[in-house]
Protein backbone atom coordinates (compact mmCIF):
# COMPACT_ATOMS: atom_id res chain seq x y z
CA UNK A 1 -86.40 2.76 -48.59
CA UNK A 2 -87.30 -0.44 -46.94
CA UNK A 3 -84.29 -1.69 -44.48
CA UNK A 4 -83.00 1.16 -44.54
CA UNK A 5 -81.30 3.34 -41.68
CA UNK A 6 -81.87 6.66 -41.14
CA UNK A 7 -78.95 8.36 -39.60
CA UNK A 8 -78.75 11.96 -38.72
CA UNK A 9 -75.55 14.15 -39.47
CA UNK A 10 -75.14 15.30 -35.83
CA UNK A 11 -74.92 11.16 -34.92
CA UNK A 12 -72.64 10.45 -37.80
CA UNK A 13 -69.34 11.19 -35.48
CA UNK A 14 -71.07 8.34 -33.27
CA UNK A 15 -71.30 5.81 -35.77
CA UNK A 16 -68.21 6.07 -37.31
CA UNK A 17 -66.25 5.80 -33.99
CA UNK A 18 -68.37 2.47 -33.61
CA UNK A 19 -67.74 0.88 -36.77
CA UNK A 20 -63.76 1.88 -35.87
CA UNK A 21 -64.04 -0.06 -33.06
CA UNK A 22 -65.79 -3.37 -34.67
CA UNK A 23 -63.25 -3.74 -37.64
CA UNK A 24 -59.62 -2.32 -36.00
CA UNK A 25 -58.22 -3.17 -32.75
CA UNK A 26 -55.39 -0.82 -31.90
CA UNK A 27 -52.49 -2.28 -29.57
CA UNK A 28 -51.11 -0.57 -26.87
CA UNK A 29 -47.83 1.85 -27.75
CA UNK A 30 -45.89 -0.17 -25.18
CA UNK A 31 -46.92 -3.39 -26.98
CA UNK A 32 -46.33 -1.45 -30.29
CA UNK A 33 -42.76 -1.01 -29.51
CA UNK A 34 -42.04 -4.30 -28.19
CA UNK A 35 -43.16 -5.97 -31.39
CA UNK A 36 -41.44 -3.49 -33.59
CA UNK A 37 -37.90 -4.26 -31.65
CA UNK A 38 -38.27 -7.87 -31.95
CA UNK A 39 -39.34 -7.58 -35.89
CA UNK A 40 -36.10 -5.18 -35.93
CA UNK A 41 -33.87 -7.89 -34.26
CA UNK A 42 -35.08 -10.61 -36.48
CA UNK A 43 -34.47 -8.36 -39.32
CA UNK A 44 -30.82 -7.78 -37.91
CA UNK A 45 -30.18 -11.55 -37.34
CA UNK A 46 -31.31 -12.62 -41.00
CA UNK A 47 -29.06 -10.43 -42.23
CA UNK A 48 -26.39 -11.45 -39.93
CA UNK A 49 -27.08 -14.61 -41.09
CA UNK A 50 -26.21 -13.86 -44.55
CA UNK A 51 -22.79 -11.72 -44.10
CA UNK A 52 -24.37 -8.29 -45.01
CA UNK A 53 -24.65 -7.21 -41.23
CA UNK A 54 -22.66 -7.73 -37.68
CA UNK A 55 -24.56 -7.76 -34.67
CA UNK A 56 -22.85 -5.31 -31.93
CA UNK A 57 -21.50 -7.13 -28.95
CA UNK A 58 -20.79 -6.05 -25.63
CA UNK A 59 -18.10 -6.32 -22.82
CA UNK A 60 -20.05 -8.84 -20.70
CA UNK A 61 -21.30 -10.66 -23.37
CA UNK A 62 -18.05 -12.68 -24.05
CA UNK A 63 -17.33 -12.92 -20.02
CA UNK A 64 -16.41 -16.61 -18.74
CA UNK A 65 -18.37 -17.66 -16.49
CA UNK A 66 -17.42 -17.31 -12.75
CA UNK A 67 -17.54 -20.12 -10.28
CA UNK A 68 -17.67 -18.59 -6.32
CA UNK A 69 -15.72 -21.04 -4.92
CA UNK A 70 -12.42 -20.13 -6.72
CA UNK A 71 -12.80 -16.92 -5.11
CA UNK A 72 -13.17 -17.79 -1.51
CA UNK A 73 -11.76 -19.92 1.44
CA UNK A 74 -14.43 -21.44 3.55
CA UNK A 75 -14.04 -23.69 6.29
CA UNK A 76 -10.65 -24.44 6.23
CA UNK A 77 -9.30 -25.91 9.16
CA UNK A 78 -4.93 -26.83 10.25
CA UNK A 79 -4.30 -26.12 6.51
CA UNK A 80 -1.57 -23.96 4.15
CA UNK A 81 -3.66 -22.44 1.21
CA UNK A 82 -2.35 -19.68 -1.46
CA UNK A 83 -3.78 -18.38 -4.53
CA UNK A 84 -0.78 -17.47 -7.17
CA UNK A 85 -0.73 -14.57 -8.86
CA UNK A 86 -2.72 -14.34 -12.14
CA UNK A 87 -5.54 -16.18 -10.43
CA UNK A 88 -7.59 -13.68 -8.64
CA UNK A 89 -7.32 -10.72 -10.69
CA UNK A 90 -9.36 -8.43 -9.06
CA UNK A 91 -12.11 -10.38 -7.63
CA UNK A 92 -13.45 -9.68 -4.71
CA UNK A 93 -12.51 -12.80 -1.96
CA UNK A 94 -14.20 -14.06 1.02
CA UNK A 95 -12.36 -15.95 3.96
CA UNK A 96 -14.63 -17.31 6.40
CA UNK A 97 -14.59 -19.66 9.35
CA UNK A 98 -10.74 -20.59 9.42
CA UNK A 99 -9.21 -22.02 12.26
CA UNK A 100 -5.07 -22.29 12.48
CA UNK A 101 -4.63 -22.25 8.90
CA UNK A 102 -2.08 -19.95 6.79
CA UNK A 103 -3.56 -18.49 3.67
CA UNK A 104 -1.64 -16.30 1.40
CA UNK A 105 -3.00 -14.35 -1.69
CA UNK A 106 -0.43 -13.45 -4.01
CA UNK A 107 -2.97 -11.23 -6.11
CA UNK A 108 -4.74 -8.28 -6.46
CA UNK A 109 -8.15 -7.92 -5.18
CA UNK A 110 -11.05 -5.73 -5.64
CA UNK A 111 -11.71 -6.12 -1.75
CA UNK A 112 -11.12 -8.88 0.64
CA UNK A 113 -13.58 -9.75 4.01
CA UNK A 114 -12.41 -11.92 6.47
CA UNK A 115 -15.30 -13.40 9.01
CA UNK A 116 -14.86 -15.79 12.26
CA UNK A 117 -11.34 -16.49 11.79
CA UNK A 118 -9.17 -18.06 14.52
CA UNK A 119 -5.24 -18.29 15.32
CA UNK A 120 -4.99 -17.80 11.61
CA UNK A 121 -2.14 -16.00 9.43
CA UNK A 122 -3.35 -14.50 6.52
CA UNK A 123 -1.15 -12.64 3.08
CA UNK A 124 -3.69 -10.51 1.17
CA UNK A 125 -1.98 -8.86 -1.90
CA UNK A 126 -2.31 -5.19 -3.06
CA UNK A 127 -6.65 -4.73 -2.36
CA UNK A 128 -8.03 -1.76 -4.65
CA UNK A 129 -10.94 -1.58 -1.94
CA UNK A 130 -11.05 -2.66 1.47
CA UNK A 131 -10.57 -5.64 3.83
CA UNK A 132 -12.93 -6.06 6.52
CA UNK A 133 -12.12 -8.31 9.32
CA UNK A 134 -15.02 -9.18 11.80
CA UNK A 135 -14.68 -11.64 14.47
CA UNK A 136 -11.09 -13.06 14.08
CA UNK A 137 -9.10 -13.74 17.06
CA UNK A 138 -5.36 -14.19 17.16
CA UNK A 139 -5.09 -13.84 13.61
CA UNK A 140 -2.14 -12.06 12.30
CA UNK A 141 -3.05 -10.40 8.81
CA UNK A 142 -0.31 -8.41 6.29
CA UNK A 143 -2.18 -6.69 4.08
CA UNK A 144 -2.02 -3.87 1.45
CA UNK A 145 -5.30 -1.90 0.63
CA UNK A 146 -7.09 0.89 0.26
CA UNK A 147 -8.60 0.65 3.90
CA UNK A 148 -8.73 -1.17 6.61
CA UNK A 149 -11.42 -2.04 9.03
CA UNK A 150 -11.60 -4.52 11.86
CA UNK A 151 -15.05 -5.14 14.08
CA UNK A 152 -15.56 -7.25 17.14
CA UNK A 153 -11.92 -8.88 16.91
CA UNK A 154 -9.58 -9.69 19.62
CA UNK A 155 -6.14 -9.60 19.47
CA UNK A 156 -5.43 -9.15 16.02
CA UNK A 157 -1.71 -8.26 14.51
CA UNK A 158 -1.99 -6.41 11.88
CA UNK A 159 1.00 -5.72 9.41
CA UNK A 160 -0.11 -3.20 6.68
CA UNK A 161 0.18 -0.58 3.99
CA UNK A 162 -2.90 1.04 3.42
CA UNK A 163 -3.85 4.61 1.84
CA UNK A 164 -6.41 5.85 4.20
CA UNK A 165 -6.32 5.37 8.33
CA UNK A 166 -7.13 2.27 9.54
CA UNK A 167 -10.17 1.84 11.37
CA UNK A 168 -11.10 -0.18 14.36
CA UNK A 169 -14.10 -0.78 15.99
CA UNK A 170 -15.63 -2.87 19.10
CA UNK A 171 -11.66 -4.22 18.47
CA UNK A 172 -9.33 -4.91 21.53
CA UNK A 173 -5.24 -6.16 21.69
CA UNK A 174 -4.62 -4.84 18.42
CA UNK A 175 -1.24 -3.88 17.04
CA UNK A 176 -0.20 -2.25 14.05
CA UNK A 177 2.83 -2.58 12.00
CA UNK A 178 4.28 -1.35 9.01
CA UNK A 179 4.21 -4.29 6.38
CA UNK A 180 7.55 -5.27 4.61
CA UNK A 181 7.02 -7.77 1.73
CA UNK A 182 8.38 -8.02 -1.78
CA UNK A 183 7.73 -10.57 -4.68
CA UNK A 184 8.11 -10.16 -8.46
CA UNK A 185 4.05 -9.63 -9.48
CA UNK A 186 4.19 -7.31 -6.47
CA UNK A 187 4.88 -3.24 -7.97
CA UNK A 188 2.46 -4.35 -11.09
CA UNK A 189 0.08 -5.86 -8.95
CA UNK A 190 -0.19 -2.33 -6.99
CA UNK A 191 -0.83 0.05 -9.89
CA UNK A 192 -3.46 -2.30 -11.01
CA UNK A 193 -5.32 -2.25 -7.74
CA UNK A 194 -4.41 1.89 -7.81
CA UNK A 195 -1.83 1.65 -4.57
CA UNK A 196 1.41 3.89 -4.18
CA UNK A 197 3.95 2.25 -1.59
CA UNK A 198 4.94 5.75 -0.43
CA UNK A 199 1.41 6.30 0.39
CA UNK A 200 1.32 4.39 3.83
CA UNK A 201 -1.02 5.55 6.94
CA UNK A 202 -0.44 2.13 8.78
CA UNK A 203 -0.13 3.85 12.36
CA UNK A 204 -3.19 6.41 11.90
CA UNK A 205 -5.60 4.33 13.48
CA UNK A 206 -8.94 5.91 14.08
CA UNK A 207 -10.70 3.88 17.12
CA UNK A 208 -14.70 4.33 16.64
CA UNK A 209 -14.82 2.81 20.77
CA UNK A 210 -11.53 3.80 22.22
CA UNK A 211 -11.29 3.03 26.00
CA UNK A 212 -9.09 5.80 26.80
CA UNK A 213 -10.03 6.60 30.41
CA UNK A 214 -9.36 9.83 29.99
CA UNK A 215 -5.82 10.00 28.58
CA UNK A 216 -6.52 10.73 25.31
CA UNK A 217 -5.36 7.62 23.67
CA UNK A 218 -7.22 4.55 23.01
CA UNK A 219 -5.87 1.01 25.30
CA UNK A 220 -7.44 -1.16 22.42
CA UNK A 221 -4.62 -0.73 19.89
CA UNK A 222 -0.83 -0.54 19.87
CA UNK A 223 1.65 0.78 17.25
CA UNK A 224 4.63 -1.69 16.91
CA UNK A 225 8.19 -0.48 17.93
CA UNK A 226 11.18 -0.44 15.21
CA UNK A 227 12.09 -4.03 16.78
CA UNK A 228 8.96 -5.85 16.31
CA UNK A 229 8.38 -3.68 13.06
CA UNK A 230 11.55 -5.75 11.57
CA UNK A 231 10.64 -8.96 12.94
CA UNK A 232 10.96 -12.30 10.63
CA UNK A 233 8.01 -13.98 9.63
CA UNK A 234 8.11 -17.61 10.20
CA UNK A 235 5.80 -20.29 8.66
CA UNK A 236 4.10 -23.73 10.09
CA UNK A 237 4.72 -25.28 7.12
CA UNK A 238 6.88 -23.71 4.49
CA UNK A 239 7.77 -26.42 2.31
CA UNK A 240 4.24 -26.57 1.46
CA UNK A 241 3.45 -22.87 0.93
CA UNK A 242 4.55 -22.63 -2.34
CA UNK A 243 6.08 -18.88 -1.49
CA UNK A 244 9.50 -19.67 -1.94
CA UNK A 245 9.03 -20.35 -5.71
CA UNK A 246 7.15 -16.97 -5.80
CA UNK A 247 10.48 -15.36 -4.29
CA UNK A 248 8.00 -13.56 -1.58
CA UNK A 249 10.28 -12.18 1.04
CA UNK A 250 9.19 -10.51 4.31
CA UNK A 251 12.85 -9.48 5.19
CA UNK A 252 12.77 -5.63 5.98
CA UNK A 253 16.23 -5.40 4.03
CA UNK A 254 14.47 -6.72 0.79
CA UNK A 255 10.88 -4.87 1.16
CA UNK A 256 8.99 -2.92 -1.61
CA UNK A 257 7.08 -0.92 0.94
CA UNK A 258 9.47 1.72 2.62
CA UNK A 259 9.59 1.33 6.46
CA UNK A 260 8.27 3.97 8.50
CA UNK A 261 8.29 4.72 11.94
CA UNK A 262 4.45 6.49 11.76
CA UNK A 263 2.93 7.73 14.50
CA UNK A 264 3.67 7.66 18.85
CA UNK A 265 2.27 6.18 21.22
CA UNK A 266 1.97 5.64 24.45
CA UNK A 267 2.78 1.92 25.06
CA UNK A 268 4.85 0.33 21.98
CA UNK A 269 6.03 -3.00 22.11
CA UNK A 270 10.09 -3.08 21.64
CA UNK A 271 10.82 -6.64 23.78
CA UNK A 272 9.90 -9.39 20.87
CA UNK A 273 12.07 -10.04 17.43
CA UNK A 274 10.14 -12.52 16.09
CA UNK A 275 6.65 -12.94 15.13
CA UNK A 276 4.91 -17.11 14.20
CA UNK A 277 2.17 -17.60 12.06
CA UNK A 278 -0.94 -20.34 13.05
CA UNK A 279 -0.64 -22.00 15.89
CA UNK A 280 2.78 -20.86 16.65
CA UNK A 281 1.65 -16.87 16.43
CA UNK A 282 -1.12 -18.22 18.96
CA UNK A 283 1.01 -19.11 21.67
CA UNK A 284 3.68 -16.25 20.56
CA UNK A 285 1.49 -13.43 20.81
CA UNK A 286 -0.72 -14.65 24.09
CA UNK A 287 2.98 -14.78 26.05
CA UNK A 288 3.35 -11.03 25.19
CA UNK A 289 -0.30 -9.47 25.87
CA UNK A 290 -0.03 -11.01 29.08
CA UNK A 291 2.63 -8.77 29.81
CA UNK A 292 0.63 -5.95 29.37
């Protein structure tokens, strides 16, 4: 026949997969499933649209949004700051670059770091995690927390309850305490950030550089002495902390957190009763390393 095309059976397969190819393009399974999703969620959304069907939310879909600056302290300089409880709630909270300033969070965290802080006094309320303090010198910090780290600080006091041993590192005239605080939000506050006050290792310091000189015992720490373990904690400026309306109380005879003697050692101070915060702590605390 005249125009017409011979085609052999053994080439059929051949042509068949060529006229395939000219009249149907097939997409790519990935592309496949993409488009069939979307088709499904426009589907879903009409009929949301028109009360037959509820699309499924999630947790984070209905979060506020959070603004980083209501969960740090940055650059604060000869100031009193606090953050009341209710307004953290389990945030994690940066402090960074504060010089002579008191700042006092009446919250619980999820963890709490503290960077190039000077002749400051800091409150950090029951921590779930840990605080981390790296170069601070002659800060005084009262914490409660699940650990406690310090690296490349100088004579730091440190007043705490925490639940695992305290760890120092590159860290020289330190001193521990046991902390003694109490205010109303404070026993709720600690089973939300998973903390038991009978479940303090304050004086269990583990030193990662001790300078020991062969005694056994690290010279870059001390463990406080029952008098300076009682001592009063005084404020710059207390009218303007705010933590008398809060009814905090440091007094030993009022604390939450059982006082415990913890651990020896070998040098313990026992001479001072009374312990400043900010600039006062400065001058405080110099007077009695120099004794050393």
């Amino acid at each position: 026949m005249q125009g017409s095309v011979v085609v052999r059976h053994e080439d059929m397969g051949q042509v068949m997969a060529l006229v395939r190819s000219l009249f149907v393009t097939e997409l790519p399974r990935t592309e496949v499933a993409t488009i069939s999703a979307e088709a499904d969620m426009l589907k879903r959304r009409r009929l949301s649209s028109s009360g037959n069907i509820s699309l499924k939310t999630y947790s984070w879909s209905n979060r506020a949004p959070v603004n980083p600056g209501d969960y740090s302290y940055v650059d604060v300089e000869n100031k009193t700051l606090t953050k009341s409880p209710g307004t953290i709630n389990g945030h994690q909270f940066i402090i960074e670059r504060c010089r002579n300033s008191n700042i006092f969070l009446f919250d619980w965290t999820d963890s709490v770091t503290v960077l190039d802080c000077t002749g400051c006094a800091i409150f950090v309320g029951p921590c779930k995690g840990s605080i981390f303090l790296r170069h601070c010198v002659d800060c005084t910090i009262l914490v409660l927390s699940q650990q406690f780290r310090t690296r490349d600080c100088r004579r730091i006091a440190a007043y705490i309850c925490c639940a695992t041993q305290p760890i120092i590192e590159n860290t020289v005239g330190a001193k521990f305490a046991c902390l003694q605080v109490n205010y109303p939000e404070l026993e709720d506050q600690m089973k939300s950030a998973g903390l038991s006050a009978f479940n303090n290792n304050w004086s269990h310091v583990h030193d990662f550089t001790p300078n020991s000189e062969g005694l056994g015992t690290s010279h870059n720490y001390l463990l406080v002495g029952d008098n300076l373990a009682t001592a009063k904690v005084g404020l710059n400026e207390p009218e303007t902390i705010g933590e008398l309306d809060l009814a905090a109380n440091f007094d030993p005879t009022g604390s939450f957190i059982p006082h415990t003697v913890g651990l020896s050692q070998t040098k313990v101070f026992g001479e001072v009763t009374q312990l400043f915060m900010g600039n006062q702590f400065t001058t405080s605390y110099a007077s009695v390393m120099s004794q050393l």
